[in-house]
N, C-alpha and C. Protein backbone atom coordinates (compact mmCIF):
# COMPACT_ATOMS: atom_id res chain seq x y z
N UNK A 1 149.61 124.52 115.81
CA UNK A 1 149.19 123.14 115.87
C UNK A 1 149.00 122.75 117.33
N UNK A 2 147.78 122.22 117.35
CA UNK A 2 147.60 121.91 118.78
C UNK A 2 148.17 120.32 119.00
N UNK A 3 148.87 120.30 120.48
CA UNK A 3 149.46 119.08 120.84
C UNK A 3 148.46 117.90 121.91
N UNK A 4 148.41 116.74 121.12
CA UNK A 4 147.72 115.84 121.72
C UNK A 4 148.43 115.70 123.68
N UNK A 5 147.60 115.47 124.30
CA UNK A 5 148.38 114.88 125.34
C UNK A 5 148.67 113.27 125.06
N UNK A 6 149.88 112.73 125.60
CA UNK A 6 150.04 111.54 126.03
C UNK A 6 150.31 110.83 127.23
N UNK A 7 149.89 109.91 127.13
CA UNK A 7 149.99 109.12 128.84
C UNK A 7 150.87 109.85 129.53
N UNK A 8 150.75 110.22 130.51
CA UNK A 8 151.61 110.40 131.59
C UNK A 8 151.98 112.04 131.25
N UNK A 9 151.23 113.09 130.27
CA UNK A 9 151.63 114.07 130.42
C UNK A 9 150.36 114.88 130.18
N UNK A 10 149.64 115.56 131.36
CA UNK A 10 148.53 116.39 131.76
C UNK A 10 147.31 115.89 131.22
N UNK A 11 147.21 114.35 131.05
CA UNK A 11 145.93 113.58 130.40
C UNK A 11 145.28 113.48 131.60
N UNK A 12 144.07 113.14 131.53
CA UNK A 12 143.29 112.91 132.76
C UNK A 12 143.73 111.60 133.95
N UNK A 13 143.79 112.29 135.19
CA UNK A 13 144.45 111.55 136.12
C UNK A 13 143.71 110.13 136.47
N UNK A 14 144.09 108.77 136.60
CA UNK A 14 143.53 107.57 137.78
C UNK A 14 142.57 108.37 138.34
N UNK A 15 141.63 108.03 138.88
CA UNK A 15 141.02 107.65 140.35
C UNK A 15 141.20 107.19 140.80
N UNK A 16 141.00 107.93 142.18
CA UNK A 16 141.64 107.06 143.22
C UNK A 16 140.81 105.39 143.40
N UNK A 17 141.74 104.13 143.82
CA UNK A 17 141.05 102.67 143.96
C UNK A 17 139.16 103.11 144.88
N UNK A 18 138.22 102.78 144.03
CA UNK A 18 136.92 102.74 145.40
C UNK A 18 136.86 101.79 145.95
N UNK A 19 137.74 100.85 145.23
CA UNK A 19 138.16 99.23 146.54
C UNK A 19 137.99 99.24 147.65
N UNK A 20 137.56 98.69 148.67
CA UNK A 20 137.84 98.69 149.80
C UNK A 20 138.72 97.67 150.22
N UNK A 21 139.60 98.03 151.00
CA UNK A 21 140.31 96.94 151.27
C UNK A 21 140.10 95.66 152.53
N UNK A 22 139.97 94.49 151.59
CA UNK A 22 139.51 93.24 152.78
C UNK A 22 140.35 93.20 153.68
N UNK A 23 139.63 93.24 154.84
CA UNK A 23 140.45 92.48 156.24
C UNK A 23 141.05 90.67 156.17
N UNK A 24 142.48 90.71 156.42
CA UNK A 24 142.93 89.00 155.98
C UNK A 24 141.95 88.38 156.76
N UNK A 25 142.45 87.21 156.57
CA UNK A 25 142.00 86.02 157.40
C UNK A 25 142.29 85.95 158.55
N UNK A 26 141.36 84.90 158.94
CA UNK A 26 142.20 85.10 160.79
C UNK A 26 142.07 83.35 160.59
N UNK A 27 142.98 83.10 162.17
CA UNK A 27 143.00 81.65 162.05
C UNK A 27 142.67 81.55 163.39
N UNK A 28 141.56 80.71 163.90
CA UNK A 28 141.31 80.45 165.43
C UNK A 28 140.98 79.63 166.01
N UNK A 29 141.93 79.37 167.51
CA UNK A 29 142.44 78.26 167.67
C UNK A 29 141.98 78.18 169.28
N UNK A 30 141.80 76.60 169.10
CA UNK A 30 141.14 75.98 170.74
C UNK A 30 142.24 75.98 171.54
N UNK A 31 141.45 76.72 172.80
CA UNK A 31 142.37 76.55 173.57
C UNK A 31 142.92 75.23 174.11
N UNK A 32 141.91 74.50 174.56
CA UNK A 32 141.62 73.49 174.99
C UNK A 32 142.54 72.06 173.91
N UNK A 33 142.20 71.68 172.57
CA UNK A 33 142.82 71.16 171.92
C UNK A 33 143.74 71.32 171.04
N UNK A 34 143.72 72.78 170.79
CA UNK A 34 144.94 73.16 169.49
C UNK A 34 144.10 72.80 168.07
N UNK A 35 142.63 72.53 167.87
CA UNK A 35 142.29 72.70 166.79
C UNK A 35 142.03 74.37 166.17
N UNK A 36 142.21 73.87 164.72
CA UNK A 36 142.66 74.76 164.33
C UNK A 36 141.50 75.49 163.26
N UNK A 37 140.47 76.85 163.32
CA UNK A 37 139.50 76.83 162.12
C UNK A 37 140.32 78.15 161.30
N UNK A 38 140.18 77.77 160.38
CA UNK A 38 141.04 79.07 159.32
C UNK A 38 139.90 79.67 158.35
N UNK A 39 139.27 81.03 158.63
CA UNK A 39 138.42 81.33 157.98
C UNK A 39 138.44 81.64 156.25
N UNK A 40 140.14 81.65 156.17
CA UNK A 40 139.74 81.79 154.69
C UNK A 40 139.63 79.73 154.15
N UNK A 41 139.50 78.83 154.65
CA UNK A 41 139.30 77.24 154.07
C UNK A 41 137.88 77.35 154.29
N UNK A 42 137.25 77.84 155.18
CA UNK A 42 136.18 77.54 156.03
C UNK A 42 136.07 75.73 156.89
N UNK A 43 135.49 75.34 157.05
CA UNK A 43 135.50 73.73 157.54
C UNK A 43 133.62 73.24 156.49
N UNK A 44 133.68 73.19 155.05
CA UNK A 44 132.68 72.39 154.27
C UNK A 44 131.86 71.52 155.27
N UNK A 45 132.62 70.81 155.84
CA UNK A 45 132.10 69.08 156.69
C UNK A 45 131.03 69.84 157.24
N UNK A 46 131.56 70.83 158.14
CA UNK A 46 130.46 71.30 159.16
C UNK A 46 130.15 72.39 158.71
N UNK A 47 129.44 72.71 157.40
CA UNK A 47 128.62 73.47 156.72
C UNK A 47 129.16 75.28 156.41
N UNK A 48 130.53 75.05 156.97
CA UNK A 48 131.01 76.76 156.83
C UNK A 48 131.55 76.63 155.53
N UNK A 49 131.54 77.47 154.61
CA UNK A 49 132.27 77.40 153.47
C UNK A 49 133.05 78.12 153.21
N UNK A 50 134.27 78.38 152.34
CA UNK A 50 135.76 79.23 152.39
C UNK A 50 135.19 80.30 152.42
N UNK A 51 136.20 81.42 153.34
CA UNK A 51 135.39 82.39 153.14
C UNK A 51 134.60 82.92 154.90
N UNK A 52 133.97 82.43 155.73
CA UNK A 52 133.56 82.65 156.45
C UNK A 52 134.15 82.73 157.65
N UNK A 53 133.44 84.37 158.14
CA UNK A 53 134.47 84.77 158.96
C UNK A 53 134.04 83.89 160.28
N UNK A 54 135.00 84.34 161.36
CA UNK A 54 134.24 84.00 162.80
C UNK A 54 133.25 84.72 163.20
N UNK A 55 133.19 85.75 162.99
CA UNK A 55 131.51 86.38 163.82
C UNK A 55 130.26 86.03 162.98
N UNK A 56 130.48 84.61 161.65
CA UNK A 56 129.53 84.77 160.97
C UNK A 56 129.22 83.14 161.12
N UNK A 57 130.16 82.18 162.18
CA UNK A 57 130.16 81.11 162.46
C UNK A 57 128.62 81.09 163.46
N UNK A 58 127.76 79.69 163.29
CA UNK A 58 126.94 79.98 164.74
C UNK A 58 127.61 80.19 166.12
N UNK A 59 126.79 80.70 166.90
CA UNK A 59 127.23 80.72 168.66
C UNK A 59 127.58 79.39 168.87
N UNK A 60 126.04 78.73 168.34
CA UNK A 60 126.08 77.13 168.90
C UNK A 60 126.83 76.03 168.28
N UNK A 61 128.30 76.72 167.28
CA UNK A 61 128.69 75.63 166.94
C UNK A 61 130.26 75.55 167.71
N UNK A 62 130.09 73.92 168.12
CA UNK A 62 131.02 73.68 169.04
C UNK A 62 132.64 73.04 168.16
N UNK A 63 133.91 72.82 168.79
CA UNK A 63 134.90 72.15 168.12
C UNK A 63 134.65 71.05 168.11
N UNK A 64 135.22 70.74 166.60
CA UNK A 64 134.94 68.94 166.05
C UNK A 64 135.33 68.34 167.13
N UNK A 65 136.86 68.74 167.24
CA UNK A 65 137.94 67.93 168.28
C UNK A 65 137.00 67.05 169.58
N UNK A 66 137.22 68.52 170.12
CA UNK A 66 136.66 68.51 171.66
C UNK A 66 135.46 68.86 172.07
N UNK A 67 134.57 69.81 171.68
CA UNK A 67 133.48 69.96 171.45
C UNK A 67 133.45 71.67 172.74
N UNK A 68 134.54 71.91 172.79
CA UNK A 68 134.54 73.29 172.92
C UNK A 68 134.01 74.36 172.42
N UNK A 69 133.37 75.40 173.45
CA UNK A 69 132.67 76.23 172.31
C UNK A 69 133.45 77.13 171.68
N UNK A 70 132.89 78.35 171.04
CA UNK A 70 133.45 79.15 170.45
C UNK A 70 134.23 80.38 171.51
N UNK A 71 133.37 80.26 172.81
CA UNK A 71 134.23 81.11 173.61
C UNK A 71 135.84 80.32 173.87
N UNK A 72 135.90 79.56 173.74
CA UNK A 72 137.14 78.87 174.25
C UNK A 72 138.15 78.65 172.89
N UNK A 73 138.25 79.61 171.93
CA UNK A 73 139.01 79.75 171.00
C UNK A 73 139.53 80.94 170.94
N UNK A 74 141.06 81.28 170.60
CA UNK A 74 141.48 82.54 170.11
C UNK A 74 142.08 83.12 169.23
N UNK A 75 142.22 83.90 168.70
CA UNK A 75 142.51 84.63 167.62
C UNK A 75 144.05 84.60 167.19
N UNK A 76 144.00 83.95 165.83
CA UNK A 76 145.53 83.92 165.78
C UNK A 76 145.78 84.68 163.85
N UNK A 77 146.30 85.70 163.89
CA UNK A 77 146.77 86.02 162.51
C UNK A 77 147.21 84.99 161.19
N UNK A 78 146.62 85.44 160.13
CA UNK A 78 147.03 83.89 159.30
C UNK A 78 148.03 84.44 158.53
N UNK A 79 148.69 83.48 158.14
CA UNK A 79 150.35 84.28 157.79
C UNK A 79 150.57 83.97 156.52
């Protein structure tokens, strides 16, 4: 009598995840005022929507706050 396999004994293995795994969020912050843009909220008002990273923000868009550009923000891990 031939024996069925069952889960977990010489049945065909998972594959491995083809997921790739997302890079978190980042959160980045004026130097100048302490405002704060968090790419996973995005900022709606000013047309970014959740979701958008910083290298996908325009060059030419400046802080609400202060009106600092984007060079004058830095990179802070979102926790």
């Amino acid at each position: 009598m031939r024996r069925r396999d069952t889960p977990g004994e010489g049945g065909a293995r998972p594959s491995p995840s083809t997921e790739t795994e997302v890079p978190s969020f980042k959160i980045w912050e004026c130097a100048l005022c302490g405002f704060r843009y968090d790419e996973a909220a995005g900022l709606p008002e000013e047309g970014l929507p959740p979701g958008t990273r910083w290298q996908d923000v325009p060059a030419t868009w400046t802080c609400p706050d202060c009106g600092a550009g984007k060079d004058d923000f830095e990179m802070r891990e979102a926790g």
